[in-house]
Protein backbone atom coordinates (compact mmCIF):
# COMPACT_ATOMS: atom_id res chain seq x y z
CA UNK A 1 131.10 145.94 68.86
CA UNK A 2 130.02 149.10 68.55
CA UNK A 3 127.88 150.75 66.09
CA UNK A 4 129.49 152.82 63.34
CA UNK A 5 126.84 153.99 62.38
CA UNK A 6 125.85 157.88 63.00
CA UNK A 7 122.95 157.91 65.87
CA UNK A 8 120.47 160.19 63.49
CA UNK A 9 119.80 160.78 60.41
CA UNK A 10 120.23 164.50 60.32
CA UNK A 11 123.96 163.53 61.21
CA UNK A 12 124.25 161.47 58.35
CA UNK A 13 123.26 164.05 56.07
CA UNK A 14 125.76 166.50 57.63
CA UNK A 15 128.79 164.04 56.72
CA UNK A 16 127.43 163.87 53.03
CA UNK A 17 127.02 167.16 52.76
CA UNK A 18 130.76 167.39 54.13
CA UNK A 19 132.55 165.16 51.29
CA UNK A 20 133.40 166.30 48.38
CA UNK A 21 130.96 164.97 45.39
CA UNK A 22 132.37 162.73 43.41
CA UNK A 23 131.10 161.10 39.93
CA UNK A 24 131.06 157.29 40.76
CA UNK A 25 133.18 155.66 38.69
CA UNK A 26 132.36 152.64 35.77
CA UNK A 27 129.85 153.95 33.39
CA UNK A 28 132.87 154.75 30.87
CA UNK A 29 135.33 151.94 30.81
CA UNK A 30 138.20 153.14 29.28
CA UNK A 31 139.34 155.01 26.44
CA UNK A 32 138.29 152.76 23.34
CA UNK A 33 140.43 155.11 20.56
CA UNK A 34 141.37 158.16 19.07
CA UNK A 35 141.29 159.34 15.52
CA UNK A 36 144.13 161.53 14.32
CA UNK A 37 144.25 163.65 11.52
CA UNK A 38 147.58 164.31 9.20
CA UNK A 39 148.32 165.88 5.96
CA UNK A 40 150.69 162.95 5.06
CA UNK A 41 148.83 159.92 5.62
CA UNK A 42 151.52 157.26 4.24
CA UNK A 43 154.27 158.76 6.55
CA UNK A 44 152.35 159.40 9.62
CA UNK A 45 151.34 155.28 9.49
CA UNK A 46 154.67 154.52 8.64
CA UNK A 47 155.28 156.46 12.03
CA UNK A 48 153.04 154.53 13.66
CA UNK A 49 154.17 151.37 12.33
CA UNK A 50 157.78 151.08 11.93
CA UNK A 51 158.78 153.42 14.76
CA UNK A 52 155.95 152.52 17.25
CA UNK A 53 155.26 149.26 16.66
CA UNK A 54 151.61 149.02 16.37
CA UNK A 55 149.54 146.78 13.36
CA UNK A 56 147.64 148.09 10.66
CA UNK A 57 143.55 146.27 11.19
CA UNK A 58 142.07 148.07 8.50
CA UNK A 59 141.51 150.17 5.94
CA UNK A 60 138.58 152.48 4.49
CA UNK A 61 138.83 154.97 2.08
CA UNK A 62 141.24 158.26 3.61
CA UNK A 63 141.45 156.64 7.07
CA UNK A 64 144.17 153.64 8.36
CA UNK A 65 142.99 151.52 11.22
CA UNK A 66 146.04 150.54 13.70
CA UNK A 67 146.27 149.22 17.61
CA UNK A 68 148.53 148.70 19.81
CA UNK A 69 149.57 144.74 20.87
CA UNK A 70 148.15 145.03 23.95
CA UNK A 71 144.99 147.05 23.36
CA UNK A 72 141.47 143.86 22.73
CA UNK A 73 139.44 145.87 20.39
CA UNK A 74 139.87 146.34 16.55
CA UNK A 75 141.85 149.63 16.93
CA UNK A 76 143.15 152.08 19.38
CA UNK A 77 144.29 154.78 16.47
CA UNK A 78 142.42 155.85 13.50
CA UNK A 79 144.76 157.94 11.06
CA UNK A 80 142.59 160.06 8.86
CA UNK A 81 143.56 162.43 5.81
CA UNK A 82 142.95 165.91 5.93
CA UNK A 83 144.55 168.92 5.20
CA UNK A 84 146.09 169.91 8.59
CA UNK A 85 147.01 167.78 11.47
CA UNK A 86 144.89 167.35 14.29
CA UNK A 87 142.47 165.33 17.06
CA UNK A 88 139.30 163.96 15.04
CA UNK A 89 137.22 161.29 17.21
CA UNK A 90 137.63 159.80 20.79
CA UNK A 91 135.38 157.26 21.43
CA UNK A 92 135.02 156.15 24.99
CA UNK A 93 133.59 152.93 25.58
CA UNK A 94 130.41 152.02 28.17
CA UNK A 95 130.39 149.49 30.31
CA UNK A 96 127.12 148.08 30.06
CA UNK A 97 124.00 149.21 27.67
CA UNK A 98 122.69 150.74 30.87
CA UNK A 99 125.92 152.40 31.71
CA UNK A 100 125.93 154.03 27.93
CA UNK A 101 122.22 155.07 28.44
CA UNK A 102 122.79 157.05 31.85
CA UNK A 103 126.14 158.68 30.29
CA UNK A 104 123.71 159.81 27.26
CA UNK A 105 120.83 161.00 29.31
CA UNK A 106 123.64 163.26 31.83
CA UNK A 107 124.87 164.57 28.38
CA UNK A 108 121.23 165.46 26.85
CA UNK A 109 120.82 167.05 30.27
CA UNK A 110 123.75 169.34 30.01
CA UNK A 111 121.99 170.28 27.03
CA UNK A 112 124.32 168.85 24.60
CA UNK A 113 123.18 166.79 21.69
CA UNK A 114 124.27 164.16 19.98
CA UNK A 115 123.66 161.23 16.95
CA UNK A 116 124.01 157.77 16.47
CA UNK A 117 126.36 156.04 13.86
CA UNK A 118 127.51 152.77 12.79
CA UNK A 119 130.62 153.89 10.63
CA UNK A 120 133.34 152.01 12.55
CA UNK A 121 134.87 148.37 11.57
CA UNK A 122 134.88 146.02 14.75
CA UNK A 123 132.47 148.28 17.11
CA UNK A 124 129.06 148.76 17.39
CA UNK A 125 126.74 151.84 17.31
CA UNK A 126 128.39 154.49 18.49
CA UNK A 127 126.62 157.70 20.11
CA UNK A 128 128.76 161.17 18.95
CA UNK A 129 128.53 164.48 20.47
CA UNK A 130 131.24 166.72 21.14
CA UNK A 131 132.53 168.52 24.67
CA UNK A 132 132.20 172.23 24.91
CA UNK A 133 135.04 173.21 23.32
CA UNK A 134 134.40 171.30 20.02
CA UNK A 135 136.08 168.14 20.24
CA UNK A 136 134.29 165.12 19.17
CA UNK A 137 133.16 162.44 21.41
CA UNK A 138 131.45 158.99 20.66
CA UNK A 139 129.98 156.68 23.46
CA UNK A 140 129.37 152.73 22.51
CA UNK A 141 129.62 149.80 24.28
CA UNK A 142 129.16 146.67 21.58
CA UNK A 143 132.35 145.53 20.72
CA UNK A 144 134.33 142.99 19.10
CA UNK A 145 137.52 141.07 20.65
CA UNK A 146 140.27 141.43 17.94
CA UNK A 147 141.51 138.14 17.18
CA UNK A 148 144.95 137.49 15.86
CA UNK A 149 144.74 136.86 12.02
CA UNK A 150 148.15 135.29 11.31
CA UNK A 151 150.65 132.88 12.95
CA UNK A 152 152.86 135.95 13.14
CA UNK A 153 150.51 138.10 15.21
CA UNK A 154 149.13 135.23 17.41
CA UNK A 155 150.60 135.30 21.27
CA UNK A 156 151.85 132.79 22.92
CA UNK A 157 150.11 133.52 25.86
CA UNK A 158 146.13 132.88 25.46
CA UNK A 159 145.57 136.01 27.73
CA UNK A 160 147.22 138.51 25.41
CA UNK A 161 145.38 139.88 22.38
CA UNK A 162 148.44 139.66 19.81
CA UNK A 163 152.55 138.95 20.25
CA UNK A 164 154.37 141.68 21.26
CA UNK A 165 156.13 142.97 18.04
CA UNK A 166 159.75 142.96 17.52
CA UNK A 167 160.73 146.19 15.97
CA UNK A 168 159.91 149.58 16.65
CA UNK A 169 159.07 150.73 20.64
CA UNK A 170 156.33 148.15 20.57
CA UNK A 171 154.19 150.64 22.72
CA UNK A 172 151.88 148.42 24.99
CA UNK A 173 148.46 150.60 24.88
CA UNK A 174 146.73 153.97 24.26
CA UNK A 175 147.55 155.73 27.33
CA UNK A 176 145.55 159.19 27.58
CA UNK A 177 144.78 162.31 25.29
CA UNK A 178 145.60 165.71 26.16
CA UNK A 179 143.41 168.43 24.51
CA UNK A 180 144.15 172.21 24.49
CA UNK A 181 140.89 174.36 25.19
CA UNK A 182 140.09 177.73 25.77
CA UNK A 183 138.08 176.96 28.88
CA UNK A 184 139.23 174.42 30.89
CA UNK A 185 137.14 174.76 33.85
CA UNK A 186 133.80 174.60 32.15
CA UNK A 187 134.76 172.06 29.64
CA UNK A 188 136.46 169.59 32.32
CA UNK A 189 133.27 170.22 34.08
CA UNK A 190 131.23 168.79 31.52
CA UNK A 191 133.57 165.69 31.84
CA UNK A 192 133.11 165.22 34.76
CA UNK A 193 129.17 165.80 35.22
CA UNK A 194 128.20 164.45 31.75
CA UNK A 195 130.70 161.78 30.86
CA UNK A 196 131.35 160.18 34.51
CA UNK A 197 135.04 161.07 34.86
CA UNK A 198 136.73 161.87 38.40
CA UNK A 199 139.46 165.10 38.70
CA UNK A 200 143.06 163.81 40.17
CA UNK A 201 145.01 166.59 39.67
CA UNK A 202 144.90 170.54 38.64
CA UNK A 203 146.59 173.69 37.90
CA UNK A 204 145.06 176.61 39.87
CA UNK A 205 146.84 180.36 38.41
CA UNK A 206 147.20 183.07 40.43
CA UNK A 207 144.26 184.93 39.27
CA UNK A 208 141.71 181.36 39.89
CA UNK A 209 141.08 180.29 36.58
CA UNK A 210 141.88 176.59 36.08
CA UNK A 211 144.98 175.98 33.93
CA UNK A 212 144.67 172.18 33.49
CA UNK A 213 142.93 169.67 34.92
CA UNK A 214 143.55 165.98 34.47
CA UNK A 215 140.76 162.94 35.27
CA UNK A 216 140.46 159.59 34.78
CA UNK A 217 137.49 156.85 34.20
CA UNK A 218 139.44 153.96 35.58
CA UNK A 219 141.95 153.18 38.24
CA UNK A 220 144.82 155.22 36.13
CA UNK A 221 145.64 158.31 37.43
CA UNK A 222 144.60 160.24 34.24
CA UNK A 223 142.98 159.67 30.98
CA UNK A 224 141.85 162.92 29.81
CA UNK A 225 144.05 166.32 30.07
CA UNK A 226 142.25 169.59 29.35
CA UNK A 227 144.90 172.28 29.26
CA UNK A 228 144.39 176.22 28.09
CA UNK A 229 144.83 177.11 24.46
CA UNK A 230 146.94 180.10 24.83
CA UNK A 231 145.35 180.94 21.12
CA UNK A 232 141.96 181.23 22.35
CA UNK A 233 140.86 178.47 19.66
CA UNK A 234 139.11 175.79 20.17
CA UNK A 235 139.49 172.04 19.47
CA UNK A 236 142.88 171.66 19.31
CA UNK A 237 145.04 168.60 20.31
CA UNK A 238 148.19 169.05 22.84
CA UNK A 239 149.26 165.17 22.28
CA UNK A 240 148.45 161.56 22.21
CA UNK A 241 149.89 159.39 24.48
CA UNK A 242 150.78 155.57 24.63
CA UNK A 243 152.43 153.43 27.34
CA UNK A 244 155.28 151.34 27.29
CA UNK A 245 155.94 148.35 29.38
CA UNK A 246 159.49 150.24 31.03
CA UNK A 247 161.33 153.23 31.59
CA UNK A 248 164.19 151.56 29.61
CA UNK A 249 161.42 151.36 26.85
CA UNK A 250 161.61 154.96 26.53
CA UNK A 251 164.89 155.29 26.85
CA UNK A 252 165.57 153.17 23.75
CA UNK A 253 162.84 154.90 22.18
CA UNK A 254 164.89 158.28 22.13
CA UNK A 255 167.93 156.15 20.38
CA UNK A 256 165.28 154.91 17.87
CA UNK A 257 164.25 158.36 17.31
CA UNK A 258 167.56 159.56 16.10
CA UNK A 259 168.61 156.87 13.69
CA UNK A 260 165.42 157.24 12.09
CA UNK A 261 165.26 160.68 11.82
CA UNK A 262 162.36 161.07 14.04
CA UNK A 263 162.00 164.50 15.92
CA UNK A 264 162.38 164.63 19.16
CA UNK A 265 160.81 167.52 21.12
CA UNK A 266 161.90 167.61 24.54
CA UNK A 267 162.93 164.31 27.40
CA UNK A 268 163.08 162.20 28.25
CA UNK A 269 162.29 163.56 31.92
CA UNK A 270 159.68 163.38 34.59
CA UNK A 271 156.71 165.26 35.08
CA UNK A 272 156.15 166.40 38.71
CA UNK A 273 152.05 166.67 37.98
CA UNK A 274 150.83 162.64 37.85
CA UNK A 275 154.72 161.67 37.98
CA UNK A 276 154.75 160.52 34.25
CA UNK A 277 158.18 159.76 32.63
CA UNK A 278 158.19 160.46 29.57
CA UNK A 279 159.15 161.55 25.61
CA UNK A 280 157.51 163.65 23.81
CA UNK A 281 158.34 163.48 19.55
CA UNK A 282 156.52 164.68 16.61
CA UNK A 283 154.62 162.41 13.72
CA UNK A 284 155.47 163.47 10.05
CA UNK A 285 151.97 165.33 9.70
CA UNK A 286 152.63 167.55 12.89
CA UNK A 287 150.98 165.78 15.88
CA UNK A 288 153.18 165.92 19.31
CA UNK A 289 153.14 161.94 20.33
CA UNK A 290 154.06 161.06 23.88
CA UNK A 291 155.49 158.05 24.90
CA UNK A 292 154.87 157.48 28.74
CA UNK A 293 155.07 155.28 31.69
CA UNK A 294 152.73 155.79 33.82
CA UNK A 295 151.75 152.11 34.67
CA UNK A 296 152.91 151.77 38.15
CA UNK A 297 150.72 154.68 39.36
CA UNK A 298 147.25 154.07 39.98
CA UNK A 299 144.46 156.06 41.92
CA UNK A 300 143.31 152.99 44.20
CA UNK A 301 141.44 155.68 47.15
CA UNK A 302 137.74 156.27 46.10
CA UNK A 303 138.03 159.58 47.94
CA UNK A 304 141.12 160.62 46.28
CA UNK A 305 141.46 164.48 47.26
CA UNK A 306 142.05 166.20 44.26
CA UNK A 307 145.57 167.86 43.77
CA UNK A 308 145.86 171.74 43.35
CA UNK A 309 149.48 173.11 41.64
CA UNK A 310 149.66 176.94 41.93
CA UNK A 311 150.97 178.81 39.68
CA UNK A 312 154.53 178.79 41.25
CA UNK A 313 155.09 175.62 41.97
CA UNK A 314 153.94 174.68 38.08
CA UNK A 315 157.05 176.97 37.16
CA UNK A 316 159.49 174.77 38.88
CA UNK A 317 158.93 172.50 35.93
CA UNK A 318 159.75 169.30 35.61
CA UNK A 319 159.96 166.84 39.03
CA UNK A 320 163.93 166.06 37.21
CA UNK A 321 165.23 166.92 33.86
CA UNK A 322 165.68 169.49 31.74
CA UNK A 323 163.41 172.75 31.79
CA UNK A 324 160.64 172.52 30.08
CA UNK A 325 161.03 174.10 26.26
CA UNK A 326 158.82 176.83 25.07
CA UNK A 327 157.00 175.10 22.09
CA UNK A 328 155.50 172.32 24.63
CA UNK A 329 153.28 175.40 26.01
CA UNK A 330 153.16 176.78 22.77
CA UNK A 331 152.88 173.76 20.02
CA UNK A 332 149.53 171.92 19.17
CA UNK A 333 147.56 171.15 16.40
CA UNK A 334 145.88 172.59 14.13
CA UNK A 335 148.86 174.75 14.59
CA UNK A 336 148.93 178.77 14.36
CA UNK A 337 151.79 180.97 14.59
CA UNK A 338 153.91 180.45 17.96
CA UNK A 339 154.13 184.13 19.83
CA UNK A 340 156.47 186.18 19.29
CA UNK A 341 159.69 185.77 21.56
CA UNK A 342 158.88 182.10 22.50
């Protein structure tokens, strides 16, 4: 047999220094949950309740605690009151205490700070910083397995968390977050360097600046979506997303949508980028809410070559469907005036 092996060293080197470097994936696990902040409270977790599908696991003072019937932890949405709508926490969990520490260190070496807090029912200590465009982070990796309180929410599988509920969409996770910025390149790189997470796919414009840029901690194709702020603000959420079991899911999702008054924004349709199909509708408070499914796709190829759009073929739109409306490039949260002729 022979050996694969290059013959010298100095060979070796030259094929690492010809692949691409890649953050090795596993020291963030997976999304944990999102916090989302609404000027109507009671509406926005009836949203999330009656037309979703997801279970209320808490309460504490101005925020809600709800998750999805798939999702193991506590909660996988925190609904917070404030005056105007918008993305408040993500916390990502670790995989191991070790796995948490080196994520900390490569963020104190970006030269980003952070603090610890315990201020979370059903998780441990959690580590919060924010990304360079202001969004707030938290890294933790204790945990506790939510456990179904009630004959009504215990499965009838011992492998599943909590029955699937009968009403609403009964959306099966939290899928991803997309967050406008006003620098995508630099913040994404901080992602990627400082938080462990791997670029799939990107939006180069025709004068090289990064558009958007989507990566992913797991085996998903995406997790995180950085896209430009067209405002020049900072902070800002584009949507949240959550993943249903089907297509058909979605489909009866729209129908949902218009008996209940629910506003529907544009699909559904497929997305050429990452092949999503999808819905996207508005909560009461303002927040754009996707409804995807993505769950067939996965990025299985640890040297995944990362996907470049141009500028042209972005403007094709959609992969089918209708063209995309001007308020999904325009619409996010905190909102601000759209421009004028969109």
């Amino acid at each position: 047999m022979p050996n694969p092996l290059p013959e010298n060293l100095s060979t070796l080197k030259r094929m690492v220094a010809d692949t691409p470097t890649r953050p090795p994936l596993g020291d963030v696990a997976h999304i944990g949950h999102a916090q989302l902040f609404t000027p109507t409270p009671a509406a926005t977790v009836a949203f999330f309740t009656d037309f979703l599908g997801l279970t209320v696991s808490g309460q504490d003072g101005e925020s809600t605690y709800l998750r999805t019937w798939d999702d193991y932890e506590h909660h996988s949405v925190v609904v917070t009151e404030r005056a105007t709508p918008g993305i408040g926490r993500t916390a990502l969990r670790c995989s191991s205490p070790e796995a948490l520490e080196r994520r900390i260190e490569a963020v104190e070496a970006s030269g980003v700070h952070g603090e610890w807090t315990n201020d979370e029912p059903g998780i441990g200590p959690l580590w919060v910083t924010q990304d360079p465009d202001g969004h707030e982070f938290a890294l933790y990796h204790e945990t506790e397995y939510w456990e179904a309180p009630s004959d009504e929410l215990r499965p009838g599988l011992k492998n599943q968390p909590q029955a699937k509920p009968g009403h609403g969409v009964a959306v099966r996770r939290l899928d991803h977050i997309n967050y406008l910025a006003r620098d995508v390149e630099t913040t994404t790189g901080y992602v990627i360097d400082a938080l462990g997470a791997r670029p799939t796919e990107q939006i180069r414009l025709d004068d090289g600046h990064i558009g958007a840029r989507w990566s992913t901690f797991t085996q998903k194709s995406y997790d995180l979506v950085y896209t430009e702020d067209w405002t020049g603000s900072t902070g800002r959420l584009h949507h949240l997303a959550f993943a249903t079991d089907t297509r058909e899911d979605i489909l009866r999702a729209a129908d949902l949508a218009l008996d209940t008054g629910v506003f529907i924004e544009t699909g559904p349709h497929k997305h050429a980028i990452q092949q999503t199909f999808f819905l996207y509708v508005y909560e009461p408070g303002g927040n754009r809410i996707e409804l995807c499914n993505p769950l067939t796709r996965l990025i299985l190829a640890p040297d995944w070559p990362l996907i470049t759009w141009t500028e042209a073929e972005r403007a094709k739109g959609q992969a089918w469907g209708l063209k995309t409306i001007s308020s999904f490039h325009t619409h996010g949260t905190p909102r601000f005036d759209e421009p004028p002729g969109l």
